[in-house]
N, C-alpha and C. Protein backbone atom coordinates (compact mmCIF):
# COMPACT_ATOMS: atom_id res chain seq x y z
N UNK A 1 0.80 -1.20 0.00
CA UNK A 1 0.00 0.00 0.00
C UNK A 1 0.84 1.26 0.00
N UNK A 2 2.55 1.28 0.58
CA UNK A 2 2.96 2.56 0.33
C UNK A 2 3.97 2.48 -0.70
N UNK A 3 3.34 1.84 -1.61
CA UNK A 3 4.55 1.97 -2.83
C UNK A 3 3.68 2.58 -4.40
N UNK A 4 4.95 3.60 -4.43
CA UNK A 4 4.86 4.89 -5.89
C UNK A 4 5.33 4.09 -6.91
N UNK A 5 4.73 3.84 -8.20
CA UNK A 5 4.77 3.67 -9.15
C UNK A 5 5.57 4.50 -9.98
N UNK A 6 6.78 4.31 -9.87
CA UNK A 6 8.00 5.70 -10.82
C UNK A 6 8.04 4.34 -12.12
N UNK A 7 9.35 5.26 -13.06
CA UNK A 7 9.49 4.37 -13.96
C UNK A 7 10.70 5.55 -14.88
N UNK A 8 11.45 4.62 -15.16
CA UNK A 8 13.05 5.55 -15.16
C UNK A 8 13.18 4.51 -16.79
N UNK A 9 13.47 5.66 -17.74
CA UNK A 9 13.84 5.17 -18.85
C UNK A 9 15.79 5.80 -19.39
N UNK A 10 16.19 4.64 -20.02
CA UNK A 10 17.66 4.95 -20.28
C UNK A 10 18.38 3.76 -21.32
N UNK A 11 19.49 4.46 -21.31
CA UNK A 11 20.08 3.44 -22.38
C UNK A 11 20.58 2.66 -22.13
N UNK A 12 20.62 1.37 -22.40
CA UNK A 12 21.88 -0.21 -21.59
C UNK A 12 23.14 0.37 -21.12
N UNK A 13 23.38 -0.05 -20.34
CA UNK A 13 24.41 0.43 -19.60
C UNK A 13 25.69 -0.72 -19.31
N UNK A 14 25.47 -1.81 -19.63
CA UNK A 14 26.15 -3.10 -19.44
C UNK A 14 25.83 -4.24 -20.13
N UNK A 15 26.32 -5.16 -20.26
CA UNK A 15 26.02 -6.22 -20.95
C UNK A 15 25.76 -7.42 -19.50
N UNK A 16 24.96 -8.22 -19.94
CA UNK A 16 24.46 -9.25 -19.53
C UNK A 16 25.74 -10.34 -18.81
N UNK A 17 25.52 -10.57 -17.78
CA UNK A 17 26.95 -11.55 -17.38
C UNK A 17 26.96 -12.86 -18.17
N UNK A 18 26.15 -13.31 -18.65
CA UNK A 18 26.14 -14.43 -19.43
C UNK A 18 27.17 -14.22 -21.32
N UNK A 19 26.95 -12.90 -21.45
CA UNK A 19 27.95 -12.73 -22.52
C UNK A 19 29.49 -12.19 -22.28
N UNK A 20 29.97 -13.12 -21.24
CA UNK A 20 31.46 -12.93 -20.73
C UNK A 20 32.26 -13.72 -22.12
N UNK A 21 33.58 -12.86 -22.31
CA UNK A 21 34.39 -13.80 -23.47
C UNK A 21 35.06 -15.12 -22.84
N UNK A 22 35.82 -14.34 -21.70
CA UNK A 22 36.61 -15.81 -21.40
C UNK A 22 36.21 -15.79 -20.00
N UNK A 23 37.00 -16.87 -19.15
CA UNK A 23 36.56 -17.19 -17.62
C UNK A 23 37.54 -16.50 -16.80
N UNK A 24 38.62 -15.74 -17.58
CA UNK A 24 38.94 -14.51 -16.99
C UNK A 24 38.29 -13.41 -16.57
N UNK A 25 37.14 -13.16 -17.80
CA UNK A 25 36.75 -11.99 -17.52
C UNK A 25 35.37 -12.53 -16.70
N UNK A 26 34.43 -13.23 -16.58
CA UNK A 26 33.71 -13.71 -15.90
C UNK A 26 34.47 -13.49 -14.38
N UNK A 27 35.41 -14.27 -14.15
CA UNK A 27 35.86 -14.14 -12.77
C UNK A 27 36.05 -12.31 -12.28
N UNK A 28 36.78 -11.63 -13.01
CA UNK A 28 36.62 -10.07 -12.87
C UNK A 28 35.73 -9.63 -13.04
N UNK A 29 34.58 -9.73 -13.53
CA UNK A 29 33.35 -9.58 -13.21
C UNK A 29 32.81 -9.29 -12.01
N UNK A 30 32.95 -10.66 -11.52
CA UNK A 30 32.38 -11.31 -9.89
C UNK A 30 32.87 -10.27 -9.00
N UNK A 31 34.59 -10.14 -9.47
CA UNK A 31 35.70 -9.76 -8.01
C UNK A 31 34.86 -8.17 -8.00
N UNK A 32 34.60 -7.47 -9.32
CA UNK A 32 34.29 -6.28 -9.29
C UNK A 32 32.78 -5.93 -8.22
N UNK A 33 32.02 -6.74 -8.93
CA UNK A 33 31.04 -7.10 -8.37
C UNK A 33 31.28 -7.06 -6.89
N UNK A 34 31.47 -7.78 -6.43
CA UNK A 34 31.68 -8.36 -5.17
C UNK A 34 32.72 -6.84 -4.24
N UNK A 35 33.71 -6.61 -5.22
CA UNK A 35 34.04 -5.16 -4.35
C UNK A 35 32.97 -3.89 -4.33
N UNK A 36 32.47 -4.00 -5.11
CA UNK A 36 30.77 -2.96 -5.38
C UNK A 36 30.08 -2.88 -3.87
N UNK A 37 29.82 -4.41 -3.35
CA UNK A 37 28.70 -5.46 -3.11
C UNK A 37 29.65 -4.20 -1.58
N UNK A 38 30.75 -4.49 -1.46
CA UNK A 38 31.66 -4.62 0.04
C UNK A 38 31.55 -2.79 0.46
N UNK A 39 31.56 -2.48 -0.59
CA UNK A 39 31.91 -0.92 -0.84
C UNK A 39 30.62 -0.66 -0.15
N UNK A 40 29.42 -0.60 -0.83
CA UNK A 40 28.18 -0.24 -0.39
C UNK A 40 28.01 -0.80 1.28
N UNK A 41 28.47 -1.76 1.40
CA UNK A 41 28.12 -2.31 2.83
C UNK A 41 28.84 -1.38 4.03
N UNK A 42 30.23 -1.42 3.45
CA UNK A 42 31.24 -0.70 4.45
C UNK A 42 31.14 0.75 4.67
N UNK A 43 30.95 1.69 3.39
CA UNK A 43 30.40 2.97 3.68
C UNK A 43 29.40 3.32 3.71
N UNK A 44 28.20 2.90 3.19
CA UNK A 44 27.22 3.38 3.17
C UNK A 44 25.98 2.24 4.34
N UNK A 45 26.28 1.51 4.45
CA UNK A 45 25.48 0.48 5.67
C UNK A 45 24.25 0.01 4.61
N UNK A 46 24.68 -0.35 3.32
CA UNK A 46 23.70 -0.63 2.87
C UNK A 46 23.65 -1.97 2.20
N UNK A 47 23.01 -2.83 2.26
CA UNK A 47 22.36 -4.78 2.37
C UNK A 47 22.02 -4.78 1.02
N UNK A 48 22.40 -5.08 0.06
CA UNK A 48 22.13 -5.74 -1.19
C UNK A 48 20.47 -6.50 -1.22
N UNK A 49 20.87 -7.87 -0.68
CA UNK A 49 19.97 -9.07 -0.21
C UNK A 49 19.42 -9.56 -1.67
N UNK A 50 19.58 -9.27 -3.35
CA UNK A 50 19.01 -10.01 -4.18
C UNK A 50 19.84 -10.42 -5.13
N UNK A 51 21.36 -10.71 -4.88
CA UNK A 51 22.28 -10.98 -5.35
C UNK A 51 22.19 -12.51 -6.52
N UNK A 52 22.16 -11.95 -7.83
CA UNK A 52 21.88 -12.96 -8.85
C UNK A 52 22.29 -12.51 -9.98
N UNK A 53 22.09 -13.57 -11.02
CA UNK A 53 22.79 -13.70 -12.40
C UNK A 53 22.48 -11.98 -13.21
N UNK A 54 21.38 -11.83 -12.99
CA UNK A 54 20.71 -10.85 -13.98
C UNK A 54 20.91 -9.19 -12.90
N UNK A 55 21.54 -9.43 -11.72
CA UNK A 55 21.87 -8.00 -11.36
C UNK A 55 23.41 -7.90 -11.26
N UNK A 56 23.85 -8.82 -11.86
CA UNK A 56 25.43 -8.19 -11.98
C UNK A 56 25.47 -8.12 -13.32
N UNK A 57 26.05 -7.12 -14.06
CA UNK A 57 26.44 -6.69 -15.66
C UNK A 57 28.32 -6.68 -15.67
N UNK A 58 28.24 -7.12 -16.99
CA UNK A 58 29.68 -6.24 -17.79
C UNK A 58 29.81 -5.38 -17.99
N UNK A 59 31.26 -4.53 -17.73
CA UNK A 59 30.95 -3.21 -18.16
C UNK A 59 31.02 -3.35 -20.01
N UNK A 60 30.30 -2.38 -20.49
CA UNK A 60 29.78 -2.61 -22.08
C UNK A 60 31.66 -2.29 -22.73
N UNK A 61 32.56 -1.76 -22.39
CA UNK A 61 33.52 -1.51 -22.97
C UNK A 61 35.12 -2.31 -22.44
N UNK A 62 34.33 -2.78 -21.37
CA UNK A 62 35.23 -3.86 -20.54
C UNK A 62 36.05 -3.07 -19.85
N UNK A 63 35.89 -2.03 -19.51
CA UNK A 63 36.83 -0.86 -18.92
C UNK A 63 36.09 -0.83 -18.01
N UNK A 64 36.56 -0.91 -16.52
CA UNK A 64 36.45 0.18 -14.84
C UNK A 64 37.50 0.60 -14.21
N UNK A 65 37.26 1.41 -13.59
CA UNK A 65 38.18 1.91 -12.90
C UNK A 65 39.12 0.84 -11.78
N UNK A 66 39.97 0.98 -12.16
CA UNK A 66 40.97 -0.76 -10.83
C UNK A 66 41.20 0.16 -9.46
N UNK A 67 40.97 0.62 -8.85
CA UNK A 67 41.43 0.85 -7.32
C UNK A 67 42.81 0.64 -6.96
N UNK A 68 43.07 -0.61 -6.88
CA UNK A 68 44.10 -1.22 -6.43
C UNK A 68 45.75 -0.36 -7.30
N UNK A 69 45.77 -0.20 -8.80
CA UNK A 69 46.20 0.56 -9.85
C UNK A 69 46.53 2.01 -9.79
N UNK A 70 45.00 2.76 -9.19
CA UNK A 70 45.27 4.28 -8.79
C UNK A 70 44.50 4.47 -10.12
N UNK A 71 43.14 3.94 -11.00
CA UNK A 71 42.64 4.02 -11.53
C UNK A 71 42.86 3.87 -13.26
N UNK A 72 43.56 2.52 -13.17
CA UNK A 72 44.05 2.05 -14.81
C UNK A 72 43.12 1.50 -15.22
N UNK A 73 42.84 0.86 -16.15
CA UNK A 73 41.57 0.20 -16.92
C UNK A 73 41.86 -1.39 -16.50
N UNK A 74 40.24 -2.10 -16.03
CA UNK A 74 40.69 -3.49 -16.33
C UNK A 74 39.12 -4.01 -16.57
N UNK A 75 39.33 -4.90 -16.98
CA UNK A 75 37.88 -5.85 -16.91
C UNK A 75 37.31 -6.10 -15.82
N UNK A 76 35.32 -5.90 -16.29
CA UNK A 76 35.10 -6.19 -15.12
C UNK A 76 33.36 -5.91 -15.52
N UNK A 77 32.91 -5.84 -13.87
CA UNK A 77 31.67 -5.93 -14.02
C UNK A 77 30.95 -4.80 -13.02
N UNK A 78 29.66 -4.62 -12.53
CA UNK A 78 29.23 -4.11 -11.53
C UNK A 78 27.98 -4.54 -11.21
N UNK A 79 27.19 -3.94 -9.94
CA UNK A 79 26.27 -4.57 -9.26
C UNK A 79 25.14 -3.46 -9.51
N UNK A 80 23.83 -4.41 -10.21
CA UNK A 80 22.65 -3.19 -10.06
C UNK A 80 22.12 -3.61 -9.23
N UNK A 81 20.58 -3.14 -9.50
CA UNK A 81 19.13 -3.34 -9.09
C UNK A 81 18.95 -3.28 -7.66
N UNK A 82 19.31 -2.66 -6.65
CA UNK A 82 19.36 -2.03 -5.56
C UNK A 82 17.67 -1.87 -4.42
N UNK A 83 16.49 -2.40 -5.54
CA UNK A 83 15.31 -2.14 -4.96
C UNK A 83 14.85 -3.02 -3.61
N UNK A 84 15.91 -4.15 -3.56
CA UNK A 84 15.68 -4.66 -1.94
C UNK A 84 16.63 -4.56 -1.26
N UNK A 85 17.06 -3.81 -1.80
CA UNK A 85 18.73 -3.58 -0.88
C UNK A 85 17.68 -2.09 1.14
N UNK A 86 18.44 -2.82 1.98
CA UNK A 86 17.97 -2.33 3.54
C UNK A 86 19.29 -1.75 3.68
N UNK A 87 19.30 -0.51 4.96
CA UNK A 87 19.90 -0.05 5.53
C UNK A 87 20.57 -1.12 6.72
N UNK A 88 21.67 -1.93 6.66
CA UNK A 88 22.11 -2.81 7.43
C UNK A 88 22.90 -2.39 9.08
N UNK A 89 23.05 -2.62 10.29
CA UNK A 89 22.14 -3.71 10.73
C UNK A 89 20.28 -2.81 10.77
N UNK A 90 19.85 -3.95 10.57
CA UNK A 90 18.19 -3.46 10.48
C UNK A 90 17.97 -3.93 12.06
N UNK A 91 16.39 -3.07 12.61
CA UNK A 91 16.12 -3.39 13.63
C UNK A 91 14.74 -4.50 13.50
N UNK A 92 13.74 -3.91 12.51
CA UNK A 92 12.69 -4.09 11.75
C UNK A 92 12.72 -5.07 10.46
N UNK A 93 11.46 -5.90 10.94
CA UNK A 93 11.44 -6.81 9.50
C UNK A 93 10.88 -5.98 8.69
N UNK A 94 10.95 -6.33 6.94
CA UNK A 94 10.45 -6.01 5.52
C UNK A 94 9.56 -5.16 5.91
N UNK A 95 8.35 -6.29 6.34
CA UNK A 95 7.23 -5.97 6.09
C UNK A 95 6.23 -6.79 5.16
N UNK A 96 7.15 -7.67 4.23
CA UNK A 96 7.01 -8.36 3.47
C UNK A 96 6.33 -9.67 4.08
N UNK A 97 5.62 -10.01 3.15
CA UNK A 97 4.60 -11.50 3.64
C UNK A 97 5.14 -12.74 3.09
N UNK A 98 6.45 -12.46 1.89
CA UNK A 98 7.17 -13.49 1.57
C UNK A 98 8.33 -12.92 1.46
N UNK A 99 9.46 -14.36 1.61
CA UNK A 99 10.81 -13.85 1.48
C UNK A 99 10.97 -13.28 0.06
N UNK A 100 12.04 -11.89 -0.41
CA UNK A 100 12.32 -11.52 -0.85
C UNK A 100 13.50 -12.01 -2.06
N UNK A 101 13.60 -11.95 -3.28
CA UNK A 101 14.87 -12.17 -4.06
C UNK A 101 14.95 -12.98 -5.06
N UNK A 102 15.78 -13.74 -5.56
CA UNK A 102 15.99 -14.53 -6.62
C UNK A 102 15.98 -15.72 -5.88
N UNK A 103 14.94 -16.78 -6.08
CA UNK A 103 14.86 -17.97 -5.64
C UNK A 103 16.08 -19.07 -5.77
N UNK A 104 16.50 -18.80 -7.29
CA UNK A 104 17.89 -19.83 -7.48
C UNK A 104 19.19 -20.00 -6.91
N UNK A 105 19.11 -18.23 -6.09
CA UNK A 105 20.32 -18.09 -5.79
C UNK A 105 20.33 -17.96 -4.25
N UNK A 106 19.12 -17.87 -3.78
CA UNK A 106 19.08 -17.63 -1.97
C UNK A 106 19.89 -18.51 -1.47
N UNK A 107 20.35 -17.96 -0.11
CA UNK A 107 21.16 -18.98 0.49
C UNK A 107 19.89 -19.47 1.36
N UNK A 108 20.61 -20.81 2.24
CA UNK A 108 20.04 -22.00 2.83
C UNK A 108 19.13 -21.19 4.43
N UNK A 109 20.39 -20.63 4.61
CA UNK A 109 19.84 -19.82 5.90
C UNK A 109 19.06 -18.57 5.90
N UNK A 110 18.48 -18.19 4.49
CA UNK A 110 17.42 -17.42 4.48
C UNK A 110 16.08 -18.19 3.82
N UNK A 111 16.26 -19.34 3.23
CA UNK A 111 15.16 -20.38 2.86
C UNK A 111 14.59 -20.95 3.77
N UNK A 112 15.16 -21.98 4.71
CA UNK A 112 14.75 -22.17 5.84
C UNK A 112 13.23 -21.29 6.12
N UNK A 113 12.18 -22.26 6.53
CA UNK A 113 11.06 -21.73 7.04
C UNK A 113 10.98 -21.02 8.40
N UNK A 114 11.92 -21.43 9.54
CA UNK A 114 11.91 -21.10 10.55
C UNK A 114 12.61 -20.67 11.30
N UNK A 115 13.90 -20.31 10.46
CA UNK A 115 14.95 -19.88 10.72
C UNK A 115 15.43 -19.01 11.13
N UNK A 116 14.83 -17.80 11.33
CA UNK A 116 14.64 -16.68 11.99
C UNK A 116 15.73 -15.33 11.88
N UNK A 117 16.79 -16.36 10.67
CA UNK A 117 18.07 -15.70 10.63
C UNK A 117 17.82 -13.96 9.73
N UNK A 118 18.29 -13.06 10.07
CA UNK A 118 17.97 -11.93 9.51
C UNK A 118 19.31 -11.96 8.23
N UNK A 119 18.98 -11.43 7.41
CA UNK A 119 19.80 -11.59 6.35
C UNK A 119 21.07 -10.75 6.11
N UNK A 120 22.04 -11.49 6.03
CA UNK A 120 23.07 -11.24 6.09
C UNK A 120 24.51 -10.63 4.96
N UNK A 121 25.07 -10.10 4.82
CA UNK A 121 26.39 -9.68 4.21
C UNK A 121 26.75 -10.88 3.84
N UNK A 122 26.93 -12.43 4.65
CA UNK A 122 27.78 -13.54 4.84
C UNK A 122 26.63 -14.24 3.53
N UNK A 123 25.30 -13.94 3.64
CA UNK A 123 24.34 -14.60 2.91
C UNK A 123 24.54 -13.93 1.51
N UNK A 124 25.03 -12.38 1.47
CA UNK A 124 24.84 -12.13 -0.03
C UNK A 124 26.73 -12.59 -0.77
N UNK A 125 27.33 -12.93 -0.01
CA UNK A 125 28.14 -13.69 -0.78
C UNK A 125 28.35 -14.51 -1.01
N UNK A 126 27.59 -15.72 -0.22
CA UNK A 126 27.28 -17.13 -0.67
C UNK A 126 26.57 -16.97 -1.71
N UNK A 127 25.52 -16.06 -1.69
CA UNK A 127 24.90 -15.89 -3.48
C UNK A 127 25.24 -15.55 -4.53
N UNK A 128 26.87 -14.72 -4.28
CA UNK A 128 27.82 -14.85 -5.02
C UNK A 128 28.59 -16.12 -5.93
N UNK A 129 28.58 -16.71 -5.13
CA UNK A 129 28.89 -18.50 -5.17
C UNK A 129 28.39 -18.83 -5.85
N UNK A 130 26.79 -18.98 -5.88
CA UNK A 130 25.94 -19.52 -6.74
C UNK A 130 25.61 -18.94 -7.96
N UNK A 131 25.90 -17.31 -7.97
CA UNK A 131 25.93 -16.86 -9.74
C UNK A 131 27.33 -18.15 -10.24
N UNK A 132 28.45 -18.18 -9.54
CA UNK A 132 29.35 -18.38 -10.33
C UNK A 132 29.15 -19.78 -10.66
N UNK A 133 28.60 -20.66 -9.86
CA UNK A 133 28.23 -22.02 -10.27
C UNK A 133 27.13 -22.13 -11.08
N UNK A 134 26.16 -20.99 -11.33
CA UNK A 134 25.54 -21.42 -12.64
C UNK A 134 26.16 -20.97 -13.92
């Protein structure tokens, strides 16, 4: 009941992780990904929680910025779709009447019926795991 109907139009911005060339760049993908994933958590306190195949992209020119470099070009990827991403630690559940996310990729300890476990940083990188094993 308190959700606005927006709708944001734009141009592709990435390519699909499934059109990686080699399993180099797939793996830099992930690492990018996954430093995105750490970045948002560590400064900004903010929970991903729908970590899957179709919200991590390539960058379209295979160029990001490397950190580690002092900002040289390397392959890689980044993390969208941000719409269930929570302000982490939460005090408050969803609100939600079902669990939230990509079914294929949830981890065990947020499937669980009774599990009570609040969702975790540790959970969105095990779902990391599971993009890379499909």
């Amino acid at each position: 009941n308190n959700r606005v109907h927006t709708r944001q139009v734009s141009s592709p911005v990435g390519r699909p992780l499934k059109g990686f060339g080699t399993y180099t760049n797939l793996l830099q993908a992930l690492r990018d990904a996954i430093a995105g994933h750490r970045y948002m958590y560590e400064t900004h306190q903010v929970l991903h929680r729908n970590i899957s195949k179709n919200n991590i992209l390539l960058n379209p020119s295979g160029n990001s910025p490397d950190r580690s470099t002092g900002g040289s070009p390397s392959r890689g990827g980044f993390l969208i779709d941000f719409d269930m991403a929570v302000s982490y630690p939460r005090t408050e559940v969803s609100g939600a009447a079902h669990r939230t996310g990509t079914f294929d990729f949830m981890t065990l300890g947020v499937l669980l019926p009774y599990s009570m476990q609040a969702h975790s940083p540790l959970h969105d990188l095990e779902s990391f795991f599971y993009v890379l094993l499909f």
